[in-house]
Protein backbone atom coordinates (compact mmCIF):
# COMPACT_ATOMS: atom_id res chain seq x y z
CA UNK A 1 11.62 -19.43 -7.75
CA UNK A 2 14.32 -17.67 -10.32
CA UNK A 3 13.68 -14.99 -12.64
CA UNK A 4 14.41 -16.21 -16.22
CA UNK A 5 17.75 -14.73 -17.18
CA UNK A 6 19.71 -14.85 -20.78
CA UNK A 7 23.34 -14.79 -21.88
CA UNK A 8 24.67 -11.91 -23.59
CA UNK A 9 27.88 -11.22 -25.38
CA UNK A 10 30.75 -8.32 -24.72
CA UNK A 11 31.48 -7.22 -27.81
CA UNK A 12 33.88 -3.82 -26.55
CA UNK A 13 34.50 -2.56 -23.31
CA UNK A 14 35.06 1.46 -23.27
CA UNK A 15 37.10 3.18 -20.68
CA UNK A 16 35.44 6.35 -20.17
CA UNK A 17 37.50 7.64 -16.83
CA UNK A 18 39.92 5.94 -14.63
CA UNK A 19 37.13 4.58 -12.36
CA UNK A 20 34.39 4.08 -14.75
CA UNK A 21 33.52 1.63 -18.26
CA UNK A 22 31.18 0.99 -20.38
CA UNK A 23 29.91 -2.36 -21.65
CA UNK A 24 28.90 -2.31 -25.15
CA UNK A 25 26.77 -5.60 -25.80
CA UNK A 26 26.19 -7.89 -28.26
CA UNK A 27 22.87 -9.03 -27.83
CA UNK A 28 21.75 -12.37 -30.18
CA UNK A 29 19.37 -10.84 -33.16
CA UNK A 30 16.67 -13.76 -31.57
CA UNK A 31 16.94 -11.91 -27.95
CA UNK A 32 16.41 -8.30 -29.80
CA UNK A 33 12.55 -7.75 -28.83
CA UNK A 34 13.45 -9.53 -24.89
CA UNK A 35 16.40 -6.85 -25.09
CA UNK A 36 14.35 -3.56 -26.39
CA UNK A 37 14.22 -0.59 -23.72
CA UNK A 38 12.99 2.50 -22.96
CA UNK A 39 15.43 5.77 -22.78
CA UNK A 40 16.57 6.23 -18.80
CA UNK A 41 16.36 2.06 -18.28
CA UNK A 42 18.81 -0.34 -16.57
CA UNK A 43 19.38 -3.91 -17.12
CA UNK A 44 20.05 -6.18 -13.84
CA UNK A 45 23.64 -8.28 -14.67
CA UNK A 46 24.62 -11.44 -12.11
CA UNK A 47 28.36 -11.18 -10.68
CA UNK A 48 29.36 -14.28 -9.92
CA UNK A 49 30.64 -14.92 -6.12
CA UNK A 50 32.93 -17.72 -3.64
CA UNK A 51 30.97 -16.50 -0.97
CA UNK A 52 27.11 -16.80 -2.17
CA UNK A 53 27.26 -18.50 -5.61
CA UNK A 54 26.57 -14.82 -7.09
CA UNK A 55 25.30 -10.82 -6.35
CA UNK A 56 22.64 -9.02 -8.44
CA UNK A 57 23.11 -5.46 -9.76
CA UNK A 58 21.28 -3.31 -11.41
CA UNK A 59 23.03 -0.88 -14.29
CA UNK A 60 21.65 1.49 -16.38
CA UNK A 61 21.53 1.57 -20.48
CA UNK A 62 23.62 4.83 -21.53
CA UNK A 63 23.43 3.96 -25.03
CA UNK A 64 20.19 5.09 -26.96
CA UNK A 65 17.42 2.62 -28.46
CA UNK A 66 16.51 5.20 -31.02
CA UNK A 67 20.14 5.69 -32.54
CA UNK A 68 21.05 2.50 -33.96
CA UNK A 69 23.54 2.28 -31.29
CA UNK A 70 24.15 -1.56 -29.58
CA UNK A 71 23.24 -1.63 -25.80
CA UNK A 72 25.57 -0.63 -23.23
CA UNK A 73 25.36 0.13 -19.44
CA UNK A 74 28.30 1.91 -17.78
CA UNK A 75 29.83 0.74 -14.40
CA UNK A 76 31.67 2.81 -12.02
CA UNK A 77 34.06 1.12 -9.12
CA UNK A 78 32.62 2.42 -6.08
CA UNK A 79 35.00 1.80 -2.72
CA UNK A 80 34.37 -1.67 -2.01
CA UNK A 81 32.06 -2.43 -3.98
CA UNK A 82 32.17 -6.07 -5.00
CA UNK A 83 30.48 -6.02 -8.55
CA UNK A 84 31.77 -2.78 -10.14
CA UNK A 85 35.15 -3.69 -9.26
CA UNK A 86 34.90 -7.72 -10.08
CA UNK A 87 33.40 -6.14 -13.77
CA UNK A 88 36.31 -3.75 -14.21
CA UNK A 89 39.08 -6.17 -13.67
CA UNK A 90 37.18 -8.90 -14.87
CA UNK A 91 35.48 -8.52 -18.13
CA UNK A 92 36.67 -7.92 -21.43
CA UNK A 93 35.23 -8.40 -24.86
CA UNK A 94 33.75 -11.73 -25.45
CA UNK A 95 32.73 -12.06 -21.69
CA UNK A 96 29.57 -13.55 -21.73
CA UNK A 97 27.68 -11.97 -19.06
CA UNK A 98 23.82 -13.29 -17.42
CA UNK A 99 21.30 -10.38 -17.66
CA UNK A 100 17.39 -9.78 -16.74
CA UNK A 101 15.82 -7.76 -19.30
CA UNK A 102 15.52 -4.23 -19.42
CA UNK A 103 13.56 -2.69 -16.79
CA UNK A 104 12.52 0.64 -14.79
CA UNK A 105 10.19 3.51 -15.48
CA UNK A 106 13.22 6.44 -15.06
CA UNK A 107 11.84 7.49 -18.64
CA UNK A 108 9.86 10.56 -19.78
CA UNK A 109 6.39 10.44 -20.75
CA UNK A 110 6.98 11.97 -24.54
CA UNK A 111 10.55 12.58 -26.56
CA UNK A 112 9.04 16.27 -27.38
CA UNK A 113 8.77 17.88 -24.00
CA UNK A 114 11.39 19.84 -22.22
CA UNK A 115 14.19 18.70 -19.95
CA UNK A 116 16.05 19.42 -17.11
CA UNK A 117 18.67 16.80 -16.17
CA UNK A 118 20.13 16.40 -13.18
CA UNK A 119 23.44 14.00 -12.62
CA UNK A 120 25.87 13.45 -10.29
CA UNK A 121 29.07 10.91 -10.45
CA UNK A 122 27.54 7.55 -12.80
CA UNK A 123 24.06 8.68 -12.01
CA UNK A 124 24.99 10.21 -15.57
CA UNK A 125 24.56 6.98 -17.48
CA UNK A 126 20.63 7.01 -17.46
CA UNK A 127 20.82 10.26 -17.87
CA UNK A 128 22.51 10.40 -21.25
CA UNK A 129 20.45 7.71 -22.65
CA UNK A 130 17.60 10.43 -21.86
CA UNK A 131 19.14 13.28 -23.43
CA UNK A 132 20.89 11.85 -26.48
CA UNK A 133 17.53 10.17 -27.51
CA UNK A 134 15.28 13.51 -26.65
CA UNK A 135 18.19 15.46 -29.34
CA UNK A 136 18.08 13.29 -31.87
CA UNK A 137 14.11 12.00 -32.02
CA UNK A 138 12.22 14.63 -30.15
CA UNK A 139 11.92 18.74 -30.38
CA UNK A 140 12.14 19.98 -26.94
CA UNK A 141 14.94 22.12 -24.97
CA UNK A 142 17.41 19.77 -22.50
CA UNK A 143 19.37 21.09 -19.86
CA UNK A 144 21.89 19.37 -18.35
CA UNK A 145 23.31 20.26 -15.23
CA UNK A 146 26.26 17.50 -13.55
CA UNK A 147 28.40 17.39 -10.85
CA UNK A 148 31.16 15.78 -10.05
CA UNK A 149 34.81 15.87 -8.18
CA UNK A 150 36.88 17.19 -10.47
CA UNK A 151 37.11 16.99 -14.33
CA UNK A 152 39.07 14.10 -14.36
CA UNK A 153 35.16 12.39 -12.90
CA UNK A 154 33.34 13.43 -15.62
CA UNK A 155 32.16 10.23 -17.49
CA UNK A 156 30.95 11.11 -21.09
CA UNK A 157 32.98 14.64 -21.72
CA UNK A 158 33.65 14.43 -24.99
CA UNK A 159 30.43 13.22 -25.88
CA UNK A 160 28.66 15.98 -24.26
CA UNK A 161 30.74 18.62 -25.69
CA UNK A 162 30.36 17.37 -29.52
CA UNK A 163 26.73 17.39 -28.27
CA UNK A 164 26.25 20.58 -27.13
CA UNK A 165 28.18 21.64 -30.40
CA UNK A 166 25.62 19.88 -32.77
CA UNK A 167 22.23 20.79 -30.97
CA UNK A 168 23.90 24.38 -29.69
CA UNK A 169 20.32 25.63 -30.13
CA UNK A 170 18.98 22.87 -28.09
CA UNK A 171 21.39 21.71 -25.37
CA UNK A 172 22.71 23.30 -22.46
CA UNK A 173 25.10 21.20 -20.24
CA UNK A 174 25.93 23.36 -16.92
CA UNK A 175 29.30 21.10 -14.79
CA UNK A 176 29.79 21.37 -11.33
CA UNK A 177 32.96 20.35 -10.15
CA UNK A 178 33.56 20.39 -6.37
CA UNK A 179 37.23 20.64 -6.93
CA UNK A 180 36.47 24.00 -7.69
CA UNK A 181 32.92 24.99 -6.55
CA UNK A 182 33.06 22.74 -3.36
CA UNK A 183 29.92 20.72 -2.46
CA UNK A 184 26.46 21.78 -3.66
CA UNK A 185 24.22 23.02 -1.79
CA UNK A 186 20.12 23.54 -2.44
CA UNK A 187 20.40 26.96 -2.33
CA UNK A 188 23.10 26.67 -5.30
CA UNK A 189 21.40 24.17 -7.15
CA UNK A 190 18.12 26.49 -7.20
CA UNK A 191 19.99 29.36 -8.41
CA UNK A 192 21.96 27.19 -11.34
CA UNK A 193 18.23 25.96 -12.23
CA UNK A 194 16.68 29.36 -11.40
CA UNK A 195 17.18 30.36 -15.12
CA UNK A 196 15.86 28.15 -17.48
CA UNK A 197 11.89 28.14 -15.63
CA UNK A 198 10.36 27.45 -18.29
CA UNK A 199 11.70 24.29 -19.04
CA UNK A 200 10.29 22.64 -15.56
CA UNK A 201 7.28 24.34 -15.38
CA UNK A 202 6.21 23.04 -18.85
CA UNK A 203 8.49 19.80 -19.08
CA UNK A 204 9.72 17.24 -16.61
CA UNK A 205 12.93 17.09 -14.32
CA UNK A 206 14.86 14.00 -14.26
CA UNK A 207 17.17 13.51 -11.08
CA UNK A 208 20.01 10.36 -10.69
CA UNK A 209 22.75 10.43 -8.26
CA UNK A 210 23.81 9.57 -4.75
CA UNK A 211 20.82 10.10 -1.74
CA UNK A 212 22.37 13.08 -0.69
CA UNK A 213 22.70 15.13 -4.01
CA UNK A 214 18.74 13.60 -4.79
CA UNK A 215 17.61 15.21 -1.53
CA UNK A 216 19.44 18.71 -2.46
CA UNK A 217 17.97 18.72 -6.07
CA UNK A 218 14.67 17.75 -4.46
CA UNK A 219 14.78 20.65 -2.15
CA UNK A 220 16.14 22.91 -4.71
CA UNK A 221 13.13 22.01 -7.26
CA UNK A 222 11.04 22.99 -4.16
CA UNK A 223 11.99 26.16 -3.68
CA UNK A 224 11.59 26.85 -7.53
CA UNK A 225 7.57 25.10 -6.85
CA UNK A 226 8.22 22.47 -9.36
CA UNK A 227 5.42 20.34 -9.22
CA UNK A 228 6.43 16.95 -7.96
CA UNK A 229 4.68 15.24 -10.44
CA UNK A 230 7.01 16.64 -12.53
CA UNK A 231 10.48 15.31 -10.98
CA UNK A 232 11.07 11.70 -11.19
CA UNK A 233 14.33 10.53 -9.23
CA UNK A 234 16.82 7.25 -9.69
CA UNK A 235 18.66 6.35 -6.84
CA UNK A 236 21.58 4.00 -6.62
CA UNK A 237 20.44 1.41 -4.23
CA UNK A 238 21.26 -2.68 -3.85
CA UNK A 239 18.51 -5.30 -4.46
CA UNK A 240 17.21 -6.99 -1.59
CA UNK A 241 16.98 -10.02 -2.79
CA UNK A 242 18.88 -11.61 -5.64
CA UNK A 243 16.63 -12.81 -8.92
CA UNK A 244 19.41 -15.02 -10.02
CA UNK A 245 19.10 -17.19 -6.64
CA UNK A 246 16.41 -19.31 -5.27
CA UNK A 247 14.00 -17.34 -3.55
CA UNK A 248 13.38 -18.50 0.29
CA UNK A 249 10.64 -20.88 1.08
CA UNK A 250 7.49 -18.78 2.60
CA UNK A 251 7.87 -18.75 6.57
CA UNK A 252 5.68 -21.29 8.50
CA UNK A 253 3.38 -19.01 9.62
CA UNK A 254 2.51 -17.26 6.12
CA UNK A 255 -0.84 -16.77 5.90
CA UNK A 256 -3.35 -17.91 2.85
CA UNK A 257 -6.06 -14.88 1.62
CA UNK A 258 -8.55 -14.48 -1.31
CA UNK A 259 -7.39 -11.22 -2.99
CA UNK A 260 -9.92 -9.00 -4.80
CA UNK A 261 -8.62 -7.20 -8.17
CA UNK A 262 -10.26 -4.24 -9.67
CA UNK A 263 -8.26 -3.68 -12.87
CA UNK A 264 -9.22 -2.06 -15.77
CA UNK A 265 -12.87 -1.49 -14.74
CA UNK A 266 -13.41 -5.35 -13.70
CA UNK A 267 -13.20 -7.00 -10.25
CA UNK A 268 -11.39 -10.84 -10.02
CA UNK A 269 -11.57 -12.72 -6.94
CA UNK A 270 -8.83 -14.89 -6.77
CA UNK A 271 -6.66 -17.16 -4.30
CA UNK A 272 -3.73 -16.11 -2.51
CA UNK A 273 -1.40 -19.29 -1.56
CA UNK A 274 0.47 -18.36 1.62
CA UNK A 275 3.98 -16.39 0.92
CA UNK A 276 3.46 -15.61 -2.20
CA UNK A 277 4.35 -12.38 -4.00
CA UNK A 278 1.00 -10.20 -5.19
CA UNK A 279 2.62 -9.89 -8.33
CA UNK A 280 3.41 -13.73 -8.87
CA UNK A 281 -0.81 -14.38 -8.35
CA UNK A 282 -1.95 -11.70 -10.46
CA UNK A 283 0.85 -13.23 -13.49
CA UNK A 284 -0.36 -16.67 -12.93
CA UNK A 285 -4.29 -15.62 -13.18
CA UNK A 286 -3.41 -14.15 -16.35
CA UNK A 287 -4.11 -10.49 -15.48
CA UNK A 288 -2.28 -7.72 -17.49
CA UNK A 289 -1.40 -6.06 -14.00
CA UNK A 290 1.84 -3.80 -14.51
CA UNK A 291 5.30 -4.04 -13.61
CA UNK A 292 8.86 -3.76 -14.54
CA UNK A 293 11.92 -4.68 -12.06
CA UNK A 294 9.97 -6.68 -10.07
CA UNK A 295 12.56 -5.89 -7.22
CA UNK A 296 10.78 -2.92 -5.49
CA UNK A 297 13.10 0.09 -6.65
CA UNK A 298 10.88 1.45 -9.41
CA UNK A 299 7.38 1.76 -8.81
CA UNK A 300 5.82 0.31 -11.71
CA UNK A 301 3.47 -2.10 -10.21
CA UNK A 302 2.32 0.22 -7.34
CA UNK A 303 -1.61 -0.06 -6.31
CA UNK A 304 -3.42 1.13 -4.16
CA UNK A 305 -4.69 -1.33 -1.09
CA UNK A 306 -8.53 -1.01 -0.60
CA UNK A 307 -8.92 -3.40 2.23
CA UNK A 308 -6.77 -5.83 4.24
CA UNK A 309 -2.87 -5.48 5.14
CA UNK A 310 -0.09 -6.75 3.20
CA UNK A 311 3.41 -6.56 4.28
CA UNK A 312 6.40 -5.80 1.86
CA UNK A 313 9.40 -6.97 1.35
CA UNK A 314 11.08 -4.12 -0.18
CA UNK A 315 10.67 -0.45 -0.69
CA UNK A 316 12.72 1.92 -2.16
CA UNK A 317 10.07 3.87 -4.19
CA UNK A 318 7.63 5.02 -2.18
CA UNK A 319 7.43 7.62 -0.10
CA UNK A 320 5.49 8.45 3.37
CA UNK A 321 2.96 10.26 2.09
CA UNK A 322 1.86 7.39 -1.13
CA UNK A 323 2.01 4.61 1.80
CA UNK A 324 -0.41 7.17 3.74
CA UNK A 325 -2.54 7.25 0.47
CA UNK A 326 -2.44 3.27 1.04
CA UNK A 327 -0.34 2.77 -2.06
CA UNK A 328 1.76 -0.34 -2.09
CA UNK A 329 4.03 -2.54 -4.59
CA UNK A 330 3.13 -5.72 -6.04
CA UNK A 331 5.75 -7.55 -6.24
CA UNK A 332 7.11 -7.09 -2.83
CA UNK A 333 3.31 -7.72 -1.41
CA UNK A 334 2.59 -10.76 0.93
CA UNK A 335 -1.18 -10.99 2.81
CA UNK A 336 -1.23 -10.13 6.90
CA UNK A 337 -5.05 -10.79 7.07
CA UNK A 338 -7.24 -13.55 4.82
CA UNK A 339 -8.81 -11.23 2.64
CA UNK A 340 -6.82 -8.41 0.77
CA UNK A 341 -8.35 -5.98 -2.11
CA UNK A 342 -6.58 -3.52 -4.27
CA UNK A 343 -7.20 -1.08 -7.34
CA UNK A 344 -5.52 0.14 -9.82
């Protein structure tokens, strides 16, 4: 089983820095409503390969849906990195690339609230979709605060500077540079945050970077008591499996189960064929169960299990303490006993 993917159009590729692009797209006026996203979302984009026919990655929109601005994701060469770097030598305008839709749930709740946004390297790119659309179609106070190398690593300067000119009364954008500062630290990062309290404690924090700079923010928020329903976090990670490709057959000793659905105030018994995804049974039975990436990095499609074991696939989401609560993912789910309930 594939995911259904389209072809898409380059129309301009933008160097923003020496190591990173952006990919403006010309997406076909009949694929406009497949194509519409939410601020903070990333489209998944197939790199074809010798070795294994082709690699999945997932890049996020920088561009804003609430601008009038065409689609674009931005892709930074990481150190051997096969995709970023086969994209940056590779394609130019009128490269016709194969993309899932939009997808993720890296997106505030309302346009209106406050921000604080935290970046580091391309972690950026979702980022700016964020703020410019919060500037220009909501009414809250953003904070940015972004760290990088050295100035020559910021991606989107300019932008932010004309920015923070226009919406002066608005915007705050805070650089770290480590070229000059040295490496962050949680300490640091709570006393850069330390002033502008009311945004968080009213508003939401929105964290994208490398593991290491998520875990120092996260810390940092902590010692500030942000709430942590407040702080939603994007890491960079690499799918598990690869939507473009077959998926494998169901191992030989996958087991069959009737799963039990309690959504929106009803309960549907239904059957579970053996090796196959939650998700995929609760799509075919025609329920409106949520999702998004369908890939196990965003969380959309998390329940909560209310009797039997499943095993999953994939995880990058959740944390100890939701898997304690019994809370699982969908679309990584397959059944370890013959009858399997969940809520949501």
């Amino acid at each position: 089983m594939t995911r259904e993917y389209f072809q898409v159009p380059v129309a301009e590729v933008i160097r923003e820095t020496d190591e990173a692009c952006s990919l403006v797209l010309a997406v076909p006026p009949p694929l406009a409503s497949v194509f519409a996203y939410r601020p903070g979302q990333f489209v998944t984009v197939r790199v074809p390969s010798q070795a294994c026919g082709s690699v999945a990655r997932c890049y996020s929109l920088s561009s804003s849906p609430l601008l009038g601005e065409r689609p674009a994701i931005t892709v930074k060469r990481t150190e051997g990195g096969y995709a970023s770097n086969w994209i940056a030598e590779n394609v130019t305008a009128g490269t016709v690339l194969d993309l899932l839709p939009p997808a993720g749930t890296f997106t505030p709740r309302s346009l209106d609230g406050d921000l604080l946004l935290f970046a580091a390297g391309s972690g950026i790119t979702p980022v700016m979709s964020i703020l410019k659309s919060a500037l220009h179609a909501g009414r809250g106070r953003v904070v940015l605060a972004y760290a990088n190398r050295d100035e020559r690593s910021v991606i989107f300067g300019s932008a932010l500077r004309r920015l923070a000119s226009e919406f002066a009364g608005r915007l705050v954008v805070v650089h770290w540079l480590d070229s000059l500062l040295g490496v962050p630290s949680a300490a640091a990062i709570a006393a850069l945050a330390q002033p502008y309290a009311a945004l968080y404690t009213a508003g939401e924090a929105f964290i994208c970077g490398p593991d290491p700079y998520l875990t120092l923010v996260r810390e940092a928020l902590g010692q500030l008591r942000v709430p942590g329903g407040r702080v939603h976090a994007e890491r960079f990670l690499s799918l598990a499996e690869n939507p473009f490709e077959e998926t494998p057959a169901a191992p030989d000793d996958a087991l069959a189960a009737t799963l039990s659905v309690t959504l929106d105030g009803a309960t549907t018994q239904l059957p579970w064929p053996a090796g196959t995804r939650m998700l995929d049974v609760l799509i075919d039975a025609g329920l409106d169960a949520p999702f998004s990436c369908r890939q196990g990095i965003c969380g959309a499609c998390a329940c909560q299990l209310a009797g039997g074991e499943v095993e999953m696939a994939h995880n990058e989401v959740l944390e100890e303490s939701d898997l304690a609560e019994g809370y699982i993912l969908a679309c990584q789910a397959t059944a370890l006993t013959s009858a399997v309930s969940i809520t949501y």
